[in-house]
C-alpha atoms as a PDB file:
ATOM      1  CA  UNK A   1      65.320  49.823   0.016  1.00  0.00           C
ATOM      2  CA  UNK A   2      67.471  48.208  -2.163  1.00  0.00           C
ATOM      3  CA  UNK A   3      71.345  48.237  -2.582  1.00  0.00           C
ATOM      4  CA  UNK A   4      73.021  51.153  -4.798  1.00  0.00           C
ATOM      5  CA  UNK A   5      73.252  50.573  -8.104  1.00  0.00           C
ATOM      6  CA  UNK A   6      77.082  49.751  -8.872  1.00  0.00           C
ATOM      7  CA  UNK A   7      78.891  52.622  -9.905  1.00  0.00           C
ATOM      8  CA  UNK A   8      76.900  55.031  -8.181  1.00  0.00           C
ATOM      9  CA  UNK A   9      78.411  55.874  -4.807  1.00  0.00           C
ATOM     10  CA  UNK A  10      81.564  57.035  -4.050  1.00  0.00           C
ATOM     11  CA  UNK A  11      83.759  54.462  -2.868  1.00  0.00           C
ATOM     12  CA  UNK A  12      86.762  57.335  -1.174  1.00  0.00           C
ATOM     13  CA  UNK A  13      86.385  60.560   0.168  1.00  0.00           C
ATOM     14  CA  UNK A  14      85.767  63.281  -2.489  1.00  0.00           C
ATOM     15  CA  UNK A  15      89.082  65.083  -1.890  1.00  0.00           C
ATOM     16  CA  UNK A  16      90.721  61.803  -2.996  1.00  0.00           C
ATOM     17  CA  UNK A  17      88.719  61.304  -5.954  1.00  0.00           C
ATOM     18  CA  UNK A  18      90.110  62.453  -9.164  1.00  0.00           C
ATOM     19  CA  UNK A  19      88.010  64.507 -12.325  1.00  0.00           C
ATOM     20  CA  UNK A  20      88.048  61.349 -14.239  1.00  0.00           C
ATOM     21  CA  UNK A  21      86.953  58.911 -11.675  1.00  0.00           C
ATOM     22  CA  UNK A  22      83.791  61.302 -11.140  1.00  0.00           C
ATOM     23  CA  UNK A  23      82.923  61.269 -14.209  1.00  0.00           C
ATOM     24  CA  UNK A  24      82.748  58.164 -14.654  1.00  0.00           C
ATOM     25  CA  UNK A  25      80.123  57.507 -12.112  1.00  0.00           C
ATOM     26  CA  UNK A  26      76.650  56.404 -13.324  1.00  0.00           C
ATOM     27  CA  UNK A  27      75.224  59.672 -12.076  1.00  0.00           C
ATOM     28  CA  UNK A  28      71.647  58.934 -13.887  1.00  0.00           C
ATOM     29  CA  UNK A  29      71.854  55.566 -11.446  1.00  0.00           C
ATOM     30  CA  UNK A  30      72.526  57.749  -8.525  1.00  0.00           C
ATOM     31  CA  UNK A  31      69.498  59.925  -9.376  1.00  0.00           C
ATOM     32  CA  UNK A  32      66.958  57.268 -10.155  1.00  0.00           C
ATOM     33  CA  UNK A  33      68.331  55.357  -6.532  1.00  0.00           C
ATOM     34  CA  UNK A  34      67.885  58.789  -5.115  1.00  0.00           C
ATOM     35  CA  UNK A  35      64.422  59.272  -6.370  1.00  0.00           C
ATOM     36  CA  UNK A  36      63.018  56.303  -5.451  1.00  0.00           C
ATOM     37  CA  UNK A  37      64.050  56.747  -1.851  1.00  0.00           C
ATOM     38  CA  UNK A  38      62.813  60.262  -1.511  1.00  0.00           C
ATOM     39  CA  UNK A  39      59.445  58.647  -2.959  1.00  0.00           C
ATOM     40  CA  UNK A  40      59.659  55.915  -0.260  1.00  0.00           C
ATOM     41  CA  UNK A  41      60.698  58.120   2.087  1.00  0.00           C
ATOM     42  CA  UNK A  42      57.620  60.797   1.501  1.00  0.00           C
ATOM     43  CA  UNK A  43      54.866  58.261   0.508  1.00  0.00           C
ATOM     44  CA  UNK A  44      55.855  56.935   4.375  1.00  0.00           C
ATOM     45  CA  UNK A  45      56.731  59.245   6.585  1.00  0.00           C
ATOM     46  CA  UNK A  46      54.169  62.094   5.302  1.00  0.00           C
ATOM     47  CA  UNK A  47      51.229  59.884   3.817  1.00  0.00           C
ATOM     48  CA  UNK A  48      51.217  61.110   0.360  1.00  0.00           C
ATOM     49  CA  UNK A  49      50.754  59.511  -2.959  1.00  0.00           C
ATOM     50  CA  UNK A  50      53.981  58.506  -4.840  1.00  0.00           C
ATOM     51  CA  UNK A  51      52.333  60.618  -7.331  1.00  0.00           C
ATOM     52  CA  UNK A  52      52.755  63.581  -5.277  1.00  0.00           C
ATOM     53  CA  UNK A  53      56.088  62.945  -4.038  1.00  0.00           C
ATOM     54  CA  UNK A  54      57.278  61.824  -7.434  1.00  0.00           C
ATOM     55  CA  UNK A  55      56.189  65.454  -8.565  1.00  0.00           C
ATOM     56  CA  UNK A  56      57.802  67.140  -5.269  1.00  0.00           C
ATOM     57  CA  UNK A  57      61.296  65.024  -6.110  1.00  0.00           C
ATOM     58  CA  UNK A  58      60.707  66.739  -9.542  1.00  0.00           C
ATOM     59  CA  UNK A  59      60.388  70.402  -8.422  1.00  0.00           C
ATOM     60  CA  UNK A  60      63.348  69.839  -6.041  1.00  0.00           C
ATOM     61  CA  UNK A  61      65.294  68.749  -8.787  1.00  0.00           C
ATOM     62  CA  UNK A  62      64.408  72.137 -10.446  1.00  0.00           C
ATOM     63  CA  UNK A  63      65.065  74.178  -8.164  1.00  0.00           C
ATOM     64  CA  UNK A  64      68.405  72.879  -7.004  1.00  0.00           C
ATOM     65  CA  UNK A  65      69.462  72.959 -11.146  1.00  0.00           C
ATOM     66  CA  UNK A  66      68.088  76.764 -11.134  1.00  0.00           C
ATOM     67  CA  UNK A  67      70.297  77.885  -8.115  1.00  0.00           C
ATOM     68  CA  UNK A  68      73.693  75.726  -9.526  1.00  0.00           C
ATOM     69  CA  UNK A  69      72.694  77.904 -12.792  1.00  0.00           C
ATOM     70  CA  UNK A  70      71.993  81.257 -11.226  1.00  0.00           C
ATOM     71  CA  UNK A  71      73.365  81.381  -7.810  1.00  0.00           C
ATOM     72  CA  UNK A  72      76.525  79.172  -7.313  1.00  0.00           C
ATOM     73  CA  UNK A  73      77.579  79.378 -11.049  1.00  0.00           C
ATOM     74  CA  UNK A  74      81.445  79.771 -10.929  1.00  0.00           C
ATOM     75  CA  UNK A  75      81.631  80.300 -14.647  1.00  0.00           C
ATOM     76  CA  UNK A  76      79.860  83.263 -14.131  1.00  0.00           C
ATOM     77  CA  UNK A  77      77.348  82.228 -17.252  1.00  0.00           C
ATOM     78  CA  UNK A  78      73.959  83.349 -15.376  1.00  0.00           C
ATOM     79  CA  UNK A  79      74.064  86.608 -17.148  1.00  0.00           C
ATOM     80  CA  UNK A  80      75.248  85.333 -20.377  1.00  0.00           C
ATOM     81  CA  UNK A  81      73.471  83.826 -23.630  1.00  0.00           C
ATOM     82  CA  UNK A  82      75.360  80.453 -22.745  1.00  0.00           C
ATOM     83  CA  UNK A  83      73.139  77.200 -22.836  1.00  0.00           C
ATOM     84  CA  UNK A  84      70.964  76.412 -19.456  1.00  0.00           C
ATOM     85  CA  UNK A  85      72.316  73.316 -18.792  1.00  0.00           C
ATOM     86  CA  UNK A  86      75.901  74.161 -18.273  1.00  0.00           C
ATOM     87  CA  UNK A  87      75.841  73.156 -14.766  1.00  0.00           C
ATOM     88  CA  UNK A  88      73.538  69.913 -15.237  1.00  0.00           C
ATOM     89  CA  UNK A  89      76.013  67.468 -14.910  1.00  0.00           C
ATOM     90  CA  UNK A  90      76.825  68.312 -11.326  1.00  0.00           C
ATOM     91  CA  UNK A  91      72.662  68.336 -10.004  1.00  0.00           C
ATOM     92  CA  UNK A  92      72.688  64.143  -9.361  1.00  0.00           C
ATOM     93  CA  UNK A  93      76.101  64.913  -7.188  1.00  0.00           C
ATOM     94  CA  UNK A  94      74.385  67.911  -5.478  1.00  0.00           C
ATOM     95  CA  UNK A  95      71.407  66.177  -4.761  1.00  0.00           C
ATOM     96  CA  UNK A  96      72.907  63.547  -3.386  1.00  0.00           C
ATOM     97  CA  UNK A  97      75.223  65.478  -0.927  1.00  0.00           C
ATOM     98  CA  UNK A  98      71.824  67.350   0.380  1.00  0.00           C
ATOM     99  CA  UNK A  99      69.428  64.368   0.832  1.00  0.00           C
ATOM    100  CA  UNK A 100      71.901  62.005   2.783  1.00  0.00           C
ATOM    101  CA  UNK A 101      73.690  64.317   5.129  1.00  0.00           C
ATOM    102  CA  UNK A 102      72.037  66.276   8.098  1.00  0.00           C
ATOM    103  CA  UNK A 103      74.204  69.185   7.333  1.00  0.00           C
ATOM    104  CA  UNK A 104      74.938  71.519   4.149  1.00  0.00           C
ATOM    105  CA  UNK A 105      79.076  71.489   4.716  1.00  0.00           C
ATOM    106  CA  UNK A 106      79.394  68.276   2.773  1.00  0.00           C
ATOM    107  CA  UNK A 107      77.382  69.659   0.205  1.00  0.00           C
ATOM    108  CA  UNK A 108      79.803  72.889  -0.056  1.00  0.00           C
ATOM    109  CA  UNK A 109      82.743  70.508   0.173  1.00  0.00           C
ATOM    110  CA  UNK A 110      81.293  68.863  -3.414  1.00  0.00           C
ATOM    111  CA  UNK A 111      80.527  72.370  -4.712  1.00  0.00           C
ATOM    112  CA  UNK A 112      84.252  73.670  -3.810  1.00  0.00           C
ATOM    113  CA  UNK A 113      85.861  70.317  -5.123  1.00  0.00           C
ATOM    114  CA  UNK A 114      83.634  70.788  -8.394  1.00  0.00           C
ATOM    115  CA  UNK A 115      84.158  74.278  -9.523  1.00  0.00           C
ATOM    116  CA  UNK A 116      88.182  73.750  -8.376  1.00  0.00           C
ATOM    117  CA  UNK A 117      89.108  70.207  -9.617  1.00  0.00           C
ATOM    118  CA  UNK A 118      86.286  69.574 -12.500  1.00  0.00           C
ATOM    119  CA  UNK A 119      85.724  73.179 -13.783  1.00  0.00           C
ATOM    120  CA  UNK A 120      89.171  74.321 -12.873  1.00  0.00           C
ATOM    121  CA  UNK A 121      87.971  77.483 -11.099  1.00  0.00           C
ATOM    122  CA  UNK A 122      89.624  80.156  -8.331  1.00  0.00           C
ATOM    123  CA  UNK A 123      87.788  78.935  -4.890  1.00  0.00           C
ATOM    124  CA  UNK A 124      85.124  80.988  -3.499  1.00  0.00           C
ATOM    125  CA  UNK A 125      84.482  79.076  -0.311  1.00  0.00           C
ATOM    126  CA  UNK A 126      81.953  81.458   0.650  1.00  0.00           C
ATOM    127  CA  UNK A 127      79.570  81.491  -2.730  1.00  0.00           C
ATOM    128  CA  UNK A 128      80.173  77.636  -2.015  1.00  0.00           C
ATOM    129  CA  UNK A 129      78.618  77.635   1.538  1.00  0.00           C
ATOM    130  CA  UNK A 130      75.983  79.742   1.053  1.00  0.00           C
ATOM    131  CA  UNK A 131      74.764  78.177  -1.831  1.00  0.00           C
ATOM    132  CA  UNK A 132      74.906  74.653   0.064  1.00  0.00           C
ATOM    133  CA  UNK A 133      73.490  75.843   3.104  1.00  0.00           C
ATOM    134  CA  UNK A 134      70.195  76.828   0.592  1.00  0.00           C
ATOM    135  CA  UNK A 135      70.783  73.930  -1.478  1.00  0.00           C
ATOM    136  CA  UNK A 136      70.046  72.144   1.568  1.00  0.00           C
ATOM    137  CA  UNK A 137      67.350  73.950   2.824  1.00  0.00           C
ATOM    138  CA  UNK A 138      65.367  73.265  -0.611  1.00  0.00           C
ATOM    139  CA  UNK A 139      66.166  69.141  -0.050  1.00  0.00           C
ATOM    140  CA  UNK A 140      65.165  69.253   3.384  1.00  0.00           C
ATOM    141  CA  UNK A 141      61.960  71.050   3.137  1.00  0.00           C
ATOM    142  CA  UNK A 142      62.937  73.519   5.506  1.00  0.00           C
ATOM    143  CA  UNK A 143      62.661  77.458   6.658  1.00  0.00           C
ATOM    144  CA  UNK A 144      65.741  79.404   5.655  1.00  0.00           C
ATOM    145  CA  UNK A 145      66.178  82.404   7.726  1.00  0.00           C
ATOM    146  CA  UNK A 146      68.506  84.955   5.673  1.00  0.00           C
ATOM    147  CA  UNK A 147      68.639  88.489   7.709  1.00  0.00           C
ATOM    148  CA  UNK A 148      65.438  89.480   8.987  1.00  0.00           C
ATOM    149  CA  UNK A 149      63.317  88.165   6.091  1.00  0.00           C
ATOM    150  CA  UNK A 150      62.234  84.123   6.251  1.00  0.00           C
ATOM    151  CA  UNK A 151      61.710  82.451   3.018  1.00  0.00           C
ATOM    152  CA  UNK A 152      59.764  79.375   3.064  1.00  0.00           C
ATOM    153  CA  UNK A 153      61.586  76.872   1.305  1.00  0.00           C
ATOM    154  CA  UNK A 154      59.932  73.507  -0.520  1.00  0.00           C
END
């Protein structure tokens, strides 16, 4: 594949990064790189058309929007008449912590540094986990096991 994009990775560990240094990452450069390796990386490794995994990157992307919106949502706007797209900004970041680790805790390390350093909100470590460890599950096209019930998850 080729190389990232400049301005699209993060050059220091996220705790050292400050608000406006994040935002002034090319975040629509991160998600195009990151789309056209998940297409490489489908079309490949599970012989499908880039048609079909261009429309799987798409429902991914979705999905992972819907649960920053309605699950993780520090804001506590879910129940509100508040515009849909509050939380858009921070999907690129999200997806990017899910596809390119093997774990979720990264990804709840971005969603606690969000909603405390760019939103400005209380931690809740725990809403932060949980939502990464599904997060995850959606980007990795796997079985998430929550009590007794198992949801398929892609």
């Amino acid at each position: 594949m080729n190389e990232e994009p400049q301005g699209t990775s993060l050059n220091k560990p996220l705790s050292e990064l400050s608000p406006d240094e994040f935002v002034g990452i090319d975040w629509c450069a991160v998600e195009r790189k990151l789309k056209e390796d998940y297409v490489y990386r489908k079309v490949s490794e599970e012989n499908i058309t880039p048609e079909e995994a261009t429309r799987a990157y798409e429902e991914m992307r979705i999905r992972i929007d819907e649960i920053l919106f309605y699950k993780w949502d520090p804001i506590h706007l879910s129940d509100s008449n508040w515009p849909r797209d509050e939380y858009a900004f921070y999907v690129a970041g999200a997806m990017k912590f899910a596809l390119e680790n093997e774990d979720w805790r990264p990804l709840a390390d971005y969603l606690t540094w969000v909603s405390t350093r760019m939103i400005e909100m209380t931690e809740d470590r725990e809403r932060d986990e949980a939502v990464a460890e599904l997060l995850h599950a959606v980007a990795h096209d796997i079985l998430l096991i929550v009590g007794k019930d198992v949801f398929e998850v892609y």
